[in-house]
N, C-alpha and C. Protein backbone atom coordinates (compact mmCIF):
# COMPACT_ATOMS: atom_id res chain seq x y z
N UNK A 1 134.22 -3.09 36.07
CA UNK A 1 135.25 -3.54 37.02
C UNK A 1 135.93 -4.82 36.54
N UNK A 2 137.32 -5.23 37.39
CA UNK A 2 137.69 -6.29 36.93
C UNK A 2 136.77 -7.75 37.07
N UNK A 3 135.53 -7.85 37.38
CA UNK A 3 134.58 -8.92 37.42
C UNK A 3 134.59 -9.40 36.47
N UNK A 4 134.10 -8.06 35.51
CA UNK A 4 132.57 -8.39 34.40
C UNK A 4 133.91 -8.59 33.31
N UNK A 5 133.70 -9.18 32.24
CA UNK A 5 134.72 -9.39 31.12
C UNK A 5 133.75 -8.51 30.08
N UNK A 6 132.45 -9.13 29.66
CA UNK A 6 131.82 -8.75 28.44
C UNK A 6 130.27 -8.90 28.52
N UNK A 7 129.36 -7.75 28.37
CA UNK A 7 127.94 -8.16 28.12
C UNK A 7 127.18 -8.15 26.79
N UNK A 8 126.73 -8.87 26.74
CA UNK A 8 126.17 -8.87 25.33
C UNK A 8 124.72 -9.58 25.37
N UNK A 9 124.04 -9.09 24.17
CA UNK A 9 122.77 -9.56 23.78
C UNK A 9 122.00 -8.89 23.15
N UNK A 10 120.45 -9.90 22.72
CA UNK A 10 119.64 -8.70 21.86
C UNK A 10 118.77 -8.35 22.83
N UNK A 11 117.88 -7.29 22.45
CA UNK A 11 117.03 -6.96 23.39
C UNK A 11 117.15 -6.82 24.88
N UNK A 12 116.03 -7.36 25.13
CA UNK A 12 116.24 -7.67 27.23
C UNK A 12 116.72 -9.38 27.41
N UNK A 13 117.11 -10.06 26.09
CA UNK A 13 117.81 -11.37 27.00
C UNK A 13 119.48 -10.73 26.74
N UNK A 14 120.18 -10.73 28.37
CA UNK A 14 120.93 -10.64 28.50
C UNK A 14 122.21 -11.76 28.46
N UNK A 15 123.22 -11.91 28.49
CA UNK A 15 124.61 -12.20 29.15
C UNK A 15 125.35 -11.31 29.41
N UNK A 16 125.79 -12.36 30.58
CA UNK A 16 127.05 -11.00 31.52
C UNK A 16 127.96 -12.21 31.37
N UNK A 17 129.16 -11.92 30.91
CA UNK A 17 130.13 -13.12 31.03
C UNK A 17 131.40 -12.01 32.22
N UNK A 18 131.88 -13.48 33.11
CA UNK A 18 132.28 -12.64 34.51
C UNK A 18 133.80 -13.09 33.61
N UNK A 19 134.81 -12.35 34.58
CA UNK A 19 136.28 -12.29 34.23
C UNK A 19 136.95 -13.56 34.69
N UNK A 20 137.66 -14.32 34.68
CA UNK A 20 138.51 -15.70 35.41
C UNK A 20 139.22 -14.69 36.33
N UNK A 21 139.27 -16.18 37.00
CA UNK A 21 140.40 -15.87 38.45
C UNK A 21 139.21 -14.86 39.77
N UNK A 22 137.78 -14.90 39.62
CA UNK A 22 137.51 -14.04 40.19
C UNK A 22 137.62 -14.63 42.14
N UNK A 23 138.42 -14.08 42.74
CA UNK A 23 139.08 -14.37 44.32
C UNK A 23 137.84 -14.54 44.74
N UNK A 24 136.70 -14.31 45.47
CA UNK A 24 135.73 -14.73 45.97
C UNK A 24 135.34 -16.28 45.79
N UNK A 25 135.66 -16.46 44.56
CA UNK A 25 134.93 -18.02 43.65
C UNK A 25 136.34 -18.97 43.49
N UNK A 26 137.41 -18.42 44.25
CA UNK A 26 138.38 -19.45 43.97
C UNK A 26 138.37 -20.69 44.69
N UNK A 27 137.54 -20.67 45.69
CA UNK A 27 137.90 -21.79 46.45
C UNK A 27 136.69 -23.14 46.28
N UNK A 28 135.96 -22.40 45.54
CA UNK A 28 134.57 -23.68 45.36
C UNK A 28 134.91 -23.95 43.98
N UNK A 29 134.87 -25.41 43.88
CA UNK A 29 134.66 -26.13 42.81
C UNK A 29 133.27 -25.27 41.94
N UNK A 30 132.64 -25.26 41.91
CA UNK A 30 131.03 -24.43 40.90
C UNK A 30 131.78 -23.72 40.47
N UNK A 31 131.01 -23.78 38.90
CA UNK A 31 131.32 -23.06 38.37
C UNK A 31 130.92 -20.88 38.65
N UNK A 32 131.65 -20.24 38.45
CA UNK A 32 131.71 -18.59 38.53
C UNK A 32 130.18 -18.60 38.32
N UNK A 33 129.66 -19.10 37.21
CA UNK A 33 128.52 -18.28 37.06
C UNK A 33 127.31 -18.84 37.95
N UNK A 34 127.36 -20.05 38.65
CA UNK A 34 126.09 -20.39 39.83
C UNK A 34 126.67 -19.91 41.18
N UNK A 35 127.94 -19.53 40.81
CA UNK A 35 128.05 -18.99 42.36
C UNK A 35 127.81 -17.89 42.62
N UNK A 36 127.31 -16.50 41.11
CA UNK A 36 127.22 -15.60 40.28
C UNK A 36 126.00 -15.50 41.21
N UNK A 37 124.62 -16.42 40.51
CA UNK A 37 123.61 -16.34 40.35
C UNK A 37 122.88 -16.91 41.83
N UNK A 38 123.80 -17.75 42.86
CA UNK A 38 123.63 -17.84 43.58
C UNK A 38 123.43 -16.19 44.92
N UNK A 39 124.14 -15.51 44.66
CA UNK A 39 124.60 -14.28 45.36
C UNK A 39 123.24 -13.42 44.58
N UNK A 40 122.87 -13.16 43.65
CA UNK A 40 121.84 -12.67 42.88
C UNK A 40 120.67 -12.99 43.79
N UNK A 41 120.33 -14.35 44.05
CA UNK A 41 119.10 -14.61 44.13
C UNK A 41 119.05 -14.40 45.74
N UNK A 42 119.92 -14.31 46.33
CA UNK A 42 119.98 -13.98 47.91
C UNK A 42 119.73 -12.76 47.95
N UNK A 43 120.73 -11.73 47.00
CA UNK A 43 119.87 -10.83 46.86
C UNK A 43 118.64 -10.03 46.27
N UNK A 44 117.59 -11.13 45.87
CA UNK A 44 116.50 -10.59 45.12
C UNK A 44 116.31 -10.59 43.73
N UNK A 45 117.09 -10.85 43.10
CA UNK A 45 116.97 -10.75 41.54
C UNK A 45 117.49 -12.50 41.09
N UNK A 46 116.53 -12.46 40.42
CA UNK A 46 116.37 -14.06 39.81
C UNK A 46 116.92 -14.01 38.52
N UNK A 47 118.07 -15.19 38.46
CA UNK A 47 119.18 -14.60 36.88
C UNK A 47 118.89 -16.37 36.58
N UNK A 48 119.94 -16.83 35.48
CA UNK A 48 120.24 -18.22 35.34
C UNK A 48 121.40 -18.65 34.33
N UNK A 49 122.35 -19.28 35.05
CA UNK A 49 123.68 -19.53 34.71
C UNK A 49 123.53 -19.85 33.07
N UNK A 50 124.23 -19.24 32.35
CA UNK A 50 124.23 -19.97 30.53
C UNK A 50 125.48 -20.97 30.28
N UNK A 51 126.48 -20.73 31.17
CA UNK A 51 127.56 -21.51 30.77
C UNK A 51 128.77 -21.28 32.25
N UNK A 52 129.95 -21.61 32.33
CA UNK A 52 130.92 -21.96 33.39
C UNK A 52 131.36 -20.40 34.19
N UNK A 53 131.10 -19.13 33.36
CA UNK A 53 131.54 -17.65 33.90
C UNK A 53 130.42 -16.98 33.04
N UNK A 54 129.08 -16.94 32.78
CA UNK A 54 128.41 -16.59 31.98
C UNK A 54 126.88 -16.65 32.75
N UNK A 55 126.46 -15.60 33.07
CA UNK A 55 124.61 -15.55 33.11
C UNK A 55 123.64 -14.88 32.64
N UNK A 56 122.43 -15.11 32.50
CA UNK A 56 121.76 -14.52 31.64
C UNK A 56 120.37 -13.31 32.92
N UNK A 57 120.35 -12.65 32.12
CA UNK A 57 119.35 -11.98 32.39
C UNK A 57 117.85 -11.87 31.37
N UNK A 58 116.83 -11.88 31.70
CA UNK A 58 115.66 -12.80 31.18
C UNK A 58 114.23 -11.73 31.57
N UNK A 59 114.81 -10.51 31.00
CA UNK A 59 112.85 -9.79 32.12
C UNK A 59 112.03 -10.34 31.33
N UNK A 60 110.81 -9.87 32.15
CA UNK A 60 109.52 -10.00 31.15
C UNK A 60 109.47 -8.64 30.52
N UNK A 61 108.91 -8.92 28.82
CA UNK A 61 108.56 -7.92 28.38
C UNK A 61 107.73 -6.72 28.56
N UNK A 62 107.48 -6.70 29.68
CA UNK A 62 106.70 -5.09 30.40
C UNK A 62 107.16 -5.28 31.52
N UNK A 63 108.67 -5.23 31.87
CA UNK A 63 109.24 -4.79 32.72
C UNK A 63 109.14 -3.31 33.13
N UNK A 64 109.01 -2.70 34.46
CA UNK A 64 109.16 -1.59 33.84
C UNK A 64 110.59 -0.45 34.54
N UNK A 65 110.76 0.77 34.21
CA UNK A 65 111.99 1.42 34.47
C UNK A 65 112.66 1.06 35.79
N UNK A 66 111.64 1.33 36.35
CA UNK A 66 112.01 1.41 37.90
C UNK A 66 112.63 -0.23 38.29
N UNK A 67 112.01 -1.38 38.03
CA UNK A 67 112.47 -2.58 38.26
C UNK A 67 113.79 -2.74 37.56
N UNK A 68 114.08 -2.35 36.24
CA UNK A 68 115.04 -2.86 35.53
C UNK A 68 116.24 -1.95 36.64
N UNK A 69 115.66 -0.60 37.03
CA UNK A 69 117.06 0.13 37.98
C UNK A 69 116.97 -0.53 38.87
N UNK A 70 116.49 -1.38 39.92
CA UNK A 70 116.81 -1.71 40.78
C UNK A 70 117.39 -2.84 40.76
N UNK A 71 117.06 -3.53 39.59
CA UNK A 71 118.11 -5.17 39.34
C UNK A 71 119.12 -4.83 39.15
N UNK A 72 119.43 -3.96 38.17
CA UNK A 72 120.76 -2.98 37.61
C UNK A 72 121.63 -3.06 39.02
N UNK A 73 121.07 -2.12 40.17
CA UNK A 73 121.41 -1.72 41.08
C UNK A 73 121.90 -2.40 41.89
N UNK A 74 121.32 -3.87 41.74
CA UNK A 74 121.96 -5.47 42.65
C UNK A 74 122.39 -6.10 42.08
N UNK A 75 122.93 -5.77 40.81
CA UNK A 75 124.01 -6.97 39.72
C UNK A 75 124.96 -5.98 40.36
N UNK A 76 124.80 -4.52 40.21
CA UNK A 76 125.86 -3.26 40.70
C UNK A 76 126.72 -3.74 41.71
N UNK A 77 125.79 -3.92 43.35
CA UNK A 77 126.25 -4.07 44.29
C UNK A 77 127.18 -5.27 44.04
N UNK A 78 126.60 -6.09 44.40
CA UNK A 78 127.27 -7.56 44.05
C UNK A 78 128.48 -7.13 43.23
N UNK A 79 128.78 -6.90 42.32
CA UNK A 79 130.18 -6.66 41.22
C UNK A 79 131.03 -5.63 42.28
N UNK A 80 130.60 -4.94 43.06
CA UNK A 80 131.31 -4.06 43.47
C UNK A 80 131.89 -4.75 44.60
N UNK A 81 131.00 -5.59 45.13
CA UNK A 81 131.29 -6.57 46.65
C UNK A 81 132.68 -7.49 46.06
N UNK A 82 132.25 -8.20 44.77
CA UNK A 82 133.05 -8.93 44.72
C UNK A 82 134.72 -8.39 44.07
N UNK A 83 134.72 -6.80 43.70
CA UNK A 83 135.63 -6.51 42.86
C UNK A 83 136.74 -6.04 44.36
N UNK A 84 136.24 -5.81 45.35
CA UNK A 84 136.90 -5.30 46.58
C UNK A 84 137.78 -6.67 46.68
């Protein structure tokens, strides 16, 4: 969606770098990505800002399927909340 700009990384450490201008985040000074990670952690999944539109994702190495779909599933929601 128009959120997400670019994800990248090796393995399971992630970045999600978000798109500028995103309307939800226009009106607070913070930067995109704690206001990102703020909405994350309300909903359940624990992330941590890397830079100003940029967060990381961090599992533990025996994560397993089912957890990684359901974080998937609330970075999902969230992008979809905010792309409306």
């Amino acid at each position: 969606p128009s959120v997400l700009r670019e994800v990248r990384g090796l393995g399971l450490m992630i970045g999600v770098e978000l798109a500028e201008g995103i309307a939800a985040f226009a009106e607070s000074k913070r930067p995109a990505s704690v206001q990102m990670v703020e909405r994350l952690h309300y909903a359940g999944l624990l992330t941590i800002p890397a830079d100003a539109r940029t967060f990381r994702l961090l599992p533990p190495l025996n994560i397993t399927k089912e957890d990684a779909d359901e974080g998937l599933g609330l970075i999902e929601s969230i992008v979809k909340e905010l792309a409306s």
